[in-house]
PDB file of N, CA and C in Angstrom:
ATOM      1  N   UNK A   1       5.115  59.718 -55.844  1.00  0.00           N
ATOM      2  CA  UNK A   1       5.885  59.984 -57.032  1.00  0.00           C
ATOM      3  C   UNK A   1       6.231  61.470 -57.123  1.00  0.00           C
ATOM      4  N   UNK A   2       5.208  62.074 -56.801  1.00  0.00           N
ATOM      5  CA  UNK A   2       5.389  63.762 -56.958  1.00  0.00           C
ATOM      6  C   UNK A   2       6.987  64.230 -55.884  1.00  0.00           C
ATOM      7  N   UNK A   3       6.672  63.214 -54.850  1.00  0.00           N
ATOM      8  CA  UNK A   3       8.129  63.805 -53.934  1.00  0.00           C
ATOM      9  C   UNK A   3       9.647  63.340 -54.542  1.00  0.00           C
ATOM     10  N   UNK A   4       9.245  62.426 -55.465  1.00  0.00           N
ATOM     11  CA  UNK A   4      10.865  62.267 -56.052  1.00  0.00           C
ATOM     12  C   UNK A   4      10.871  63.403 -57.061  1.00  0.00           C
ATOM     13  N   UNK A   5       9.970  64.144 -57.989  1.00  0.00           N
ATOM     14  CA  UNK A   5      10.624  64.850 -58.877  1.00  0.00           C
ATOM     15  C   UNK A   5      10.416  66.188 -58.367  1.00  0.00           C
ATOM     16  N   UNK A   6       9.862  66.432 -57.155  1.00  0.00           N
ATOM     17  CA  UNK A   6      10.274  67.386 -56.264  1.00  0.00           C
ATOM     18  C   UNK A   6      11.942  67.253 -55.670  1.00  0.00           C
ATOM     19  N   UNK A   7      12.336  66.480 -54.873  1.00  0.00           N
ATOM     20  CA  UNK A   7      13.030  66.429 -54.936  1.00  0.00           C
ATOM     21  C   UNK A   7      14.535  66.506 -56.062  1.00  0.00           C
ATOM     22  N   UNK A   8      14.156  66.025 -56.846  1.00  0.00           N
ATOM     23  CA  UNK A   8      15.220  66.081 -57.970  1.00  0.00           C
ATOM     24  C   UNK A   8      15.298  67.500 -58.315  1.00  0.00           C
ATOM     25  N   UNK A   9      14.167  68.362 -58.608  1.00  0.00           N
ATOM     26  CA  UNK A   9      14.071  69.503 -58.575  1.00  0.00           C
ATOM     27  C   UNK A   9      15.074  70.248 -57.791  1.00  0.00           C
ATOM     28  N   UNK A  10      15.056  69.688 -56.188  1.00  0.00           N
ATOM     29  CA  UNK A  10      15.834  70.269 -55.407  1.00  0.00           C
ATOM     30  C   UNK A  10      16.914  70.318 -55.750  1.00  0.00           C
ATOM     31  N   UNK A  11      17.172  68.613 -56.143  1.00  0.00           N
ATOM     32  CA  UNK A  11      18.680  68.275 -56.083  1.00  0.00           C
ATOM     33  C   UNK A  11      19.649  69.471 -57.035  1.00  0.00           C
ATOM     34  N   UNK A  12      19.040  69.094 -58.176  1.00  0.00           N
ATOM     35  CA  UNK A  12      19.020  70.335 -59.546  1.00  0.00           C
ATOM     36  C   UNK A  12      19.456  71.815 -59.100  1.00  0.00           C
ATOM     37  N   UNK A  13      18.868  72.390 -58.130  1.00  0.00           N
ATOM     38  CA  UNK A  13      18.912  73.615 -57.620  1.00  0.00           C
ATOM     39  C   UNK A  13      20.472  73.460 -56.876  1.00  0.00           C
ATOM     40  N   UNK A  14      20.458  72.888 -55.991  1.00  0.00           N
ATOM     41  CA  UNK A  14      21.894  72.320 -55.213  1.00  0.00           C
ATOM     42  C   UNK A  14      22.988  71.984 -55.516  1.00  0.00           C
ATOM     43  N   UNK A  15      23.043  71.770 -56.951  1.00  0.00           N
ATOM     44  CA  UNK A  15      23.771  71.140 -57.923  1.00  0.00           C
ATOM     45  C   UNK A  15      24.498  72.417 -58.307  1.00  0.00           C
ATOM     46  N   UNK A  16      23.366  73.369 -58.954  1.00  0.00           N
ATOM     47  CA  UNK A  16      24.252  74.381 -59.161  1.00  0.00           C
ATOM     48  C   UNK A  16      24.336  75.513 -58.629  1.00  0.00           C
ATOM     49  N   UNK A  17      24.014  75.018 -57.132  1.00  0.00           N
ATOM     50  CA  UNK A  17      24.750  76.223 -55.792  1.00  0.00           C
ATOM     51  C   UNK A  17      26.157  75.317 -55.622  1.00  0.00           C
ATOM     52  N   UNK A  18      26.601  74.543 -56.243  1.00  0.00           N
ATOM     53  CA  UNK A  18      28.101  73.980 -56.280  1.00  0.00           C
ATOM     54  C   UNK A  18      28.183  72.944 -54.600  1.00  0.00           C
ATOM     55  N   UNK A  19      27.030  72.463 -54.305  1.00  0.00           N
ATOM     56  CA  UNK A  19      27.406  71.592 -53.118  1.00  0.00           C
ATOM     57  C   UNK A  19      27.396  70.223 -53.512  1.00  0.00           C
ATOM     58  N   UNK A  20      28.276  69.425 -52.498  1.00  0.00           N
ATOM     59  CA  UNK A  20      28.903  67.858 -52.808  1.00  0.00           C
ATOM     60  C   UNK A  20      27.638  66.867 -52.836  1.00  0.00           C
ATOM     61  N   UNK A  21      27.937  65.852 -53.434  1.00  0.00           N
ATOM     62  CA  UNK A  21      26.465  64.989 -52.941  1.00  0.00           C
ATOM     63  C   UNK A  21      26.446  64.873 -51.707  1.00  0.00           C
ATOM     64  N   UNK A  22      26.975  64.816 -51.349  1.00  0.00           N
ATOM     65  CA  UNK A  22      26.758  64.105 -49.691  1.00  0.00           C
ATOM     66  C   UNK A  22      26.020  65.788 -49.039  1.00  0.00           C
ATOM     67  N   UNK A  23      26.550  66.989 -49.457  1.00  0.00           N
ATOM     68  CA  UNK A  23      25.843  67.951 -48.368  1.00  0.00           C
ATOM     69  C   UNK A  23      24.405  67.820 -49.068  1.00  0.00           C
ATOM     70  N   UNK A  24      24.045  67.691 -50.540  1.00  0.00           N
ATOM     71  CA  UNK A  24      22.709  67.749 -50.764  1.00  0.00           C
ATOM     72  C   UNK A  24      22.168  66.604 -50.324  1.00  0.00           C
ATOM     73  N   UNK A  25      22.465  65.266 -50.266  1.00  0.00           N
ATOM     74  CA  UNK A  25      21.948  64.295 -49.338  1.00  0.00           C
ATOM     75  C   UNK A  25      21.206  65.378 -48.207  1.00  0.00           C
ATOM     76  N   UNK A  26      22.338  65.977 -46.937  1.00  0.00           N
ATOM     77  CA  UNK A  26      22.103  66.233 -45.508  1.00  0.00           C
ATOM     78  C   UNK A  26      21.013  67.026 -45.850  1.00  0.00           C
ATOM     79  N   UNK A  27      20.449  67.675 -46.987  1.00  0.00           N
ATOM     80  CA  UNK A  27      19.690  68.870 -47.054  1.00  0.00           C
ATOM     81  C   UNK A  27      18.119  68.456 -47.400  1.00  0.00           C
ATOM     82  N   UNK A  28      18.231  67.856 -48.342  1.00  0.00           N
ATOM     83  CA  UNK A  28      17.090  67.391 -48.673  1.00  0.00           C
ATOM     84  C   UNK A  28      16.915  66.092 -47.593  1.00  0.00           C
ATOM     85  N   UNK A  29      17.433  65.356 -47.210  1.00  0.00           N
ATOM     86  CA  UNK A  29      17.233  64.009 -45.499  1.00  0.00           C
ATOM     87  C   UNK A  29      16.758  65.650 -44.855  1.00  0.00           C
ATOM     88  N   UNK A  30      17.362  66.808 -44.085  1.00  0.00           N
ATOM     89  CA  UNK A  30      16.298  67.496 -43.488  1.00  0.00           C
ATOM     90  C   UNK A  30      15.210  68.219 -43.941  1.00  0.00           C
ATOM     91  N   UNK A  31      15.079  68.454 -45.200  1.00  0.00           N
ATOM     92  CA  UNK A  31      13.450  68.766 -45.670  1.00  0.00           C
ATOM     93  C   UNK A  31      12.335  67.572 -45.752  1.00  0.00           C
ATOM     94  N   UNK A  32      12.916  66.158 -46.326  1.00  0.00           N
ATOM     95  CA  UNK A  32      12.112  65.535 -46.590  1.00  0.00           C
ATOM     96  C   UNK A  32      12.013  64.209 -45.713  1.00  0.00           C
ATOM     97  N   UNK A  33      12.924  64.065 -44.806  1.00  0.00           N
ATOM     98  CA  UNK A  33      12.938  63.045 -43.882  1.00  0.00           C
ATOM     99  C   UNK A  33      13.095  61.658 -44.300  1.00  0.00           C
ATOM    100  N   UNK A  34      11.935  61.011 -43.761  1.00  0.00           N
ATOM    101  CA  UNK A  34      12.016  59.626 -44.178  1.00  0.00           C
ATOM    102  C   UNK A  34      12.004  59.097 -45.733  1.00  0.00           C
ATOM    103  N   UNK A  35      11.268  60.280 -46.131  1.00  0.00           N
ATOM    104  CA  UNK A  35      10.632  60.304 -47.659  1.00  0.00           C
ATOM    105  C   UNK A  35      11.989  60.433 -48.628  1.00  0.00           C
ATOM    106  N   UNK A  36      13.211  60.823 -47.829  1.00  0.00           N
ATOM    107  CA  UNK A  36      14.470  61.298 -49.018  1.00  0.00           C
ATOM    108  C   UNK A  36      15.018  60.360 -49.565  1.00  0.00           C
ATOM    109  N   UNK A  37      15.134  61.255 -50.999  1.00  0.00           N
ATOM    110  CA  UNK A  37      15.581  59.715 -51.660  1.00  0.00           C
ATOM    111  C   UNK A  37      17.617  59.009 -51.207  1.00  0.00           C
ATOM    112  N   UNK A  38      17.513  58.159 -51.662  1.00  0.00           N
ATOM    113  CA  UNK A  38      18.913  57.201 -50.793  1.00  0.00           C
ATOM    114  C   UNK A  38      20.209  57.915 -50.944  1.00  0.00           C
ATOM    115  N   UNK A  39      21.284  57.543 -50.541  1.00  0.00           N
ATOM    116  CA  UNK A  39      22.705  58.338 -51.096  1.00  0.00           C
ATOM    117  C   UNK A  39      22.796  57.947 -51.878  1.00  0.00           C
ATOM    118  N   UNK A  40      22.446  56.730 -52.653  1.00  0.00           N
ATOM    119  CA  UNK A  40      23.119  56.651 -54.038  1.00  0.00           C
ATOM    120  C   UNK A  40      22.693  56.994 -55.041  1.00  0.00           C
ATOM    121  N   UNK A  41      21.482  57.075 -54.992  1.00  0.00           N
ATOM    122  CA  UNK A  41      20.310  57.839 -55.930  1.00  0.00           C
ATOM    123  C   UNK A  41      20.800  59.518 -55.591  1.00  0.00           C
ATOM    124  N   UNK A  42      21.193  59.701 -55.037  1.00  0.00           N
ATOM    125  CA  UNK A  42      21.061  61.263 -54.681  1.00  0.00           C
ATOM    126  C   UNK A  42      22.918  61.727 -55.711  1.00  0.00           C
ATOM    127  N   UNK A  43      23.267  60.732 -55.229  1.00  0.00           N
ATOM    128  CA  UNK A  43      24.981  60.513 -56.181  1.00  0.00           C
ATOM    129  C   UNK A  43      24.257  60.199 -57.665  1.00  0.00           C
ATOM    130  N   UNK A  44      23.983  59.605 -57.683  1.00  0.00           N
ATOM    131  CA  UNK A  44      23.445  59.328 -59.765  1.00  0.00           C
ATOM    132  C   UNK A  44      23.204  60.335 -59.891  1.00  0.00           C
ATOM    133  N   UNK A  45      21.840  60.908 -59.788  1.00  0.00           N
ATOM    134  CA  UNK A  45      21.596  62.190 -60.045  1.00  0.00           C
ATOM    135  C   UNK A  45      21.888  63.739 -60.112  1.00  0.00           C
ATOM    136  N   UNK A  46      23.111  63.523 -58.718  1.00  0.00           N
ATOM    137  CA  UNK A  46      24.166  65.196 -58.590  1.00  0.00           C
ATOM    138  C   UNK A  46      24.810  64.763 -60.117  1.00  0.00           C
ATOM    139  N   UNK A  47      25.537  63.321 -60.057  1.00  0.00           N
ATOM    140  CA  UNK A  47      26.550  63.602 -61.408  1.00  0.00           C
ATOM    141  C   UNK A  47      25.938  63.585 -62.489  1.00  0.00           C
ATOM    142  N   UNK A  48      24.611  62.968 -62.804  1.00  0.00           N
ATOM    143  CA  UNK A  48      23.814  63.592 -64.154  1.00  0.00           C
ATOM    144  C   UNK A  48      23.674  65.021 -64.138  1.00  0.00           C
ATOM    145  N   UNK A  49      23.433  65.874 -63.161  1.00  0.00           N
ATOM    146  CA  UNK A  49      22.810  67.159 -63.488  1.00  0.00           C
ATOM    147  C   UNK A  49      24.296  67.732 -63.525  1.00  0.00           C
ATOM    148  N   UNK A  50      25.386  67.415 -62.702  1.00  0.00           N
ATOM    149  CA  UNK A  50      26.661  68.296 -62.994  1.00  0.00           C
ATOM    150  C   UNK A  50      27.036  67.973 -64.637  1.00  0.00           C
ATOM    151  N   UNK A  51      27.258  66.918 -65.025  1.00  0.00           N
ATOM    152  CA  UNK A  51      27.187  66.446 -66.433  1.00  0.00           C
ATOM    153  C   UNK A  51      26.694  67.215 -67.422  1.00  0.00           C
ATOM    154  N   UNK A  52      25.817  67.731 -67.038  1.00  0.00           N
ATOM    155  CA  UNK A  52      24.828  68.317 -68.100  1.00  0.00           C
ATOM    156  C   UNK A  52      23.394  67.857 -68.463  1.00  0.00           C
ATOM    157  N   UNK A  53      23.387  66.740 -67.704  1.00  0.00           N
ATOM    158  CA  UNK A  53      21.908  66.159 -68.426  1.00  0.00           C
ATOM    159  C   UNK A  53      20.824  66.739 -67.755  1.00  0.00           C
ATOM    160  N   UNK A  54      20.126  67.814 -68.145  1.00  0.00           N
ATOM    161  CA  UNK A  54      19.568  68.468 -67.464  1.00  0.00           C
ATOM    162  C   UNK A  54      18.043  67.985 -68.089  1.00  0.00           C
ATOM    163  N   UNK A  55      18.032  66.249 -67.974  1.00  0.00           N
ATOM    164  CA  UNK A  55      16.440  66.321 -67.713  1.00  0.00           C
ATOM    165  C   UNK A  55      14.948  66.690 -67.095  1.00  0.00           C
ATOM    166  N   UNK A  56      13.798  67.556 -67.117  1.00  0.00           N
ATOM    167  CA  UNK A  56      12.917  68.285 -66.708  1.00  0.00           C
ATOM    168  C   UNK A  56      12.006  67.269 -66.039  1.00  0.00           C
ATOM    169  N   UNK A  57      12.178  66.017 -66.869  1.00  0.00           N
ATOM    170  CA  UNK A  57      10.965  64.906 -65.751  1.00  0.00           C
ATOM    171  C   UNK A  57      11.852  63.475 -66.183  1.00  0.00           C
ATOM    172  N   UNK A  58      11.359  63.013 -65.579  1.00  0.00           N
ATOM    173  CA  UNK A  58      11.768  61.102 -64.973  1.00  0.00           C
ATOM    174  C   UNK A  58      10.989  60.368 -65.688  1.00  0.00           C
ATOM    175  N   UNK A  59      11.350  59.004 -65.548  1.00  0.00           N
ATOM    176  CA  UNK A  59      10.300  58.428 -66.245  1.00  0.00           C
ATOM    177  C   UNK A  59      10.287  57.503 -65.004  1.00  0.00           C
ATOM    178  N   UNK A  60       9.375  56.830 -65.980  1.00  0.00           N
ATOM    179  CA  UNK A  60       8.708  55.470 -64.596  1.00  0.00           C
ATOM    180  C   UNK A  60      10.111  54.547 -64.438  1.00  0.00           C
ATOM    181  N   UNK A  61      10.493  54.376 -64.896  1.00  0.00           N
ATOM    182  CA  UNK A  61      11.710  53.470 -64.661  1.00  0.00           C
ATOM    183  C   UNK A  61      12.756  54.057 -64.000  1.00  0.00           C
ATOM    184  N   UNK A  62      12.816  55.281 -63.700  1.00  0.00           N
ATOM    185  CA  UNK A  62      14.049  56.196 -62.983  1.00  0.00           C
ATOM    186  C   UNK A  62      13.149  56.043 -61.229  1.00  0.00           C
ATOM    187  N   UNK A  63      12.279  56.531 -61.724  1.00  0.00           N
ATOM    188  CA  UNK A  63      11.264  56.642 -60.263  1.00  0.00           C
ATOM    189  C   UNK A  63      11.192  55.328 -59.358  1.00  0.00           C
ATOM    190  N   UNK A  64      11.150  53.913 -60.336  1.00  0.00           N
ATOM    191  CA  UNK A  64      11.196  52.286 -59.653  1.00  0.00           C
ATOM    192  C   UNK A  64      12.236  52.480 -59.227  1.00  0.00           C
ATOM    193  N   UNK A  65      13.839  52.863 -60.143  1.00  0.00           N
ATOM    194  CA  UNK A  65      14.877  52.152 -59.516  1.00  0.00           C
ATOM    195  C   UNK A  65      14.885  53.205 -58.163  1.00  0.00           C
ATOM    196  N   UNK A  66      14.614  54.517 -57.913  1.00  0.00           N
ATOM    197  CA  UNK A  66      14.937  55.082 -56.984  1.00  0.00           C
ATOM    198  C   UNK A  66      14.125  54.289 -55.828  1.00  0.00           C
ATOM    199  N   UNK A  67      13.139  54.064 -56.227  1.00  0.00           N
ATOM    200  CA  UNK A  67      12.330  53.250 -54.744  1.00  0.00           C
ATOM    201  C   UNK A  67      12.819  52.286 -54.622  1.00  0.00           C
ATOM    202  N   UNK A  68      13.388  51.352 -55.029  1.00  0.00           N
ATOM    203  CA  UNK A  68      14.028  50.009 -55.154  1.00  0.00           C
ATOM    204  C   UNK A  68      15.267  50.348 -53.842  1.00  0.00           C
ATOM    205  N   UNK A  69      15.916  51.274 -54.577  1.00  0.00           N
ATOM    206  CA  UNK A  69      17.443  51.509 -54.017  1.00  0.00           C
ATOM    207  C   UNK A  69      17.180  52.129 -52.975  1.00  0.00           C
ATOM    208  N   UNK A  70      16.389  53.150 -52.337  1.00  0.00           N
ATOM    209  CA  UNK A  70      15.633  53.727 -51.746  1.00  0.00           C
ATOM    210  C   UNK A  70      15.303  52.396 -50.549  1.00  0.00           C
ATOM    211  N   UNK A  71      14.360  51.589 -50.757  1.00  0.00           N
ATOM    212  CA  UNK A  71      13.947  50.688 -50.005  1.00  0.00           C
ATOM    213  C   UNK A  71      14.882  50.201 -49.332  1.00  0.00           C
ATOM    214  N   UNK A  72      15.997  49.647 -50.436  1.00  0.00           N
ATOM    215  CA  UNK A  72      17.005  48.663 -49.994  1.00  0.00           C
ATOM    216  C   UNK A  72      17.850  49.134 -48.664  1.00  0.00           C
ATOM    217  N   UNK A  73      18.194  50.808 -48.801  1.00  0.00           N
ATOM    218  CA  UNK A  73      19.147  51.626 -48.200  1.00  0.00           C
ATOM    219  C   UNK A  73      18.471  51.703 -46.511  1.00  0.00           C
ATOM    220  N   UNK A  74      16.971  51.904 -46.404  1.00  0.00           N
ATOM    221  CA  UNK A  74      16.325  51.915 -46.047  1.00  0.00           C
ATOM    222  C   UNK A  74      16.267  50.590 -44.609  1.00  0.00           C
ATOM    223  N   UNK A  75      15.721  49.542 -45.860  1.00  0.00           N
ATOM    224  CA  UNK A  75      15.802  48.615 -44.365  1.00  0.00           C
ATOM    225  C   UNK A  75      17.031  48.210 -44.209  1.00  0.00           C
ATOM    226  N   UNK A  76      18.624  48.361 -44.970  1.00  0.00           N
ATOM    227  CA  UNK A  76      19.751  47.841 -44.269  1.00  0.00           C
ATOM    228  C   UNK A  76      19.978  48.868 -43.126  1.00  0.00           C
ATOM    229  N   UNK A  77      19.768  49.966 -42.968  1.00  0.00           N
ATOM    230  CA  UNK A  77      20.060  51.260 -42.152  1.00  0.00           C
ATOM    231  C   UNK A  77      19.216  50.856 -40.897  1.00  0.00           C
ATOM    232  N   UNK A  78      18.127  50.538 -40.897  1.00  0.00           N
ATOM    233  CA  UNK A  78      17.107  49.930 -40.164  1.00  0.00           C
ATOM    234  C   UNK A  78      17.694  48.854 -39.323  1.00  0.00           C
ATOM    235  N   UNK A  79      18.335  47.656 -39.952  1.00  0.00           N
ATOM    236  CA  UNK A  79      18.318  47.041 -39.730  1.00  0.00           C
ATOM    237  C   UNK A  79      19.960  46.796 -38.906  1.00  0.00           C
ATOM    238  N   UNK A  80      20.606  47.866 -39.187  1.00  0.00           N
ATOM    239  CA  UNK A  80      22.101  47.712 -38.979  1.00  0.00           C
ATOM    240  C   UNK A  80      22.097  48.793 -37.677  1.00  0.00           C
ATOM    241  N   UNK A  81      20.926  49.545 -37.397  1.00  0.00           N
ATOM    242  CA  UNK A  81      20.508  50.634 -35.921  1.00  0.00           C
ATOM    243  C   UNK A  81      20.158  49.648 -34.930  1.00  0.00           C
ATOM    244  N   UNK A  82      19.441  48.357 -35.498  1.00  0.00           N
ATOM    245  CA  UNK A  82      18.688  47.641 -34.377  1.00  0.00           C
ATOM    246  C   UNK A  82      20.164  46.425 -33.927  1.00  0.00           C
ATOM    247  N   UNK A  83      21.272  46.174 -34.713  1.00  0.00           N
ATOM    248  CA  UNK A  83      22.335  45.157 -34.395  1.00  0.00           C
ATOM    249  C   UNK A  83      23.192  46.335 -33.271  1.00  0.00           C
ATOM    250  N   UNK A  84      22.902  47.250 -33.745  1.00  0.00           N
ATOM    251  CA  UNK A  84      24.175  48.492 -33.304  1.00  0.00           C
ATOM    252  C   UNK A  84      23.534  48.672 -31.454  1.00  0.00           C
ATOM    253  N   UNK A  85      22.252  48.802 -31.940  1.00  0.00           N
ATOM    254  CA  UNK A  85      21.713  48.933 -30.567  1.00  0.00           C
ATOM    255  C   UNK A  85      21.877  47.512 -29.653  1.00  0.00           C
ATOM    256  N   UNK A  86      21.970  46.729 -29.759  1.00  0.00           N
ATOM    257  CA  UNK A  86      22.039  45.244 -29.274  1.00  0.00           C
ATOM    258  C   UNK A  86      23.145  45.326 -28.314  1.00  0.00           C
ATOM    259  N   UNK A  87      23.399  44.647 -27.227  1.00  0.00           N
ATOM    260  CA  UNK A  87      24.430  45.128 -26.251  1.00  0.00           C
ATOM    261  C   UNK A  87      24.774  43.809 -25.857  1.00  0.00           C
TER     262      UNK A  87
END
């Protein structure tokens, strides 16, 4: 749990060095690896914090859906490397 509102933290910071979701995706995928949270979670959250909603903590229900969506992104990516690899 601590690495998603670390992360968001990040995101937050990135947000207002003015970069796109997608480069804070590439940034935080190379700090945090496997552990980063999904592109679309990483998109909700750039446009909440550009928005203004400059919430300080998450709640448990922000943290599920990110693992949820997280998971999901997860094993289709997984699972769409192992068809890709197939010859």
């Amino acid at each position: 749990m601590q690495c998603l509102v670390d992360q968001k933290q990040n995101l937050k910071f990135l947000v207002a060095e003015g970069l796109t979701p997608a480069q804070c995706h590439l940034r935080l995928e190379a700090v945090y690896g496997v552990e980063c949270m999904s592109k679309p979670t990483v998109r909700c959250w750039h446009n909440r914090f550009s928005e203004g909603d400059g919430r300080q903590t998450c709640t448990e229900a922000d943290i599920l859906d990110s693992r949820v969506t997280q998971t999901r992104w997860q094993l289709s990516r997984k699972y769409s490397m192992k068809i890709e690899g197939c010859a």
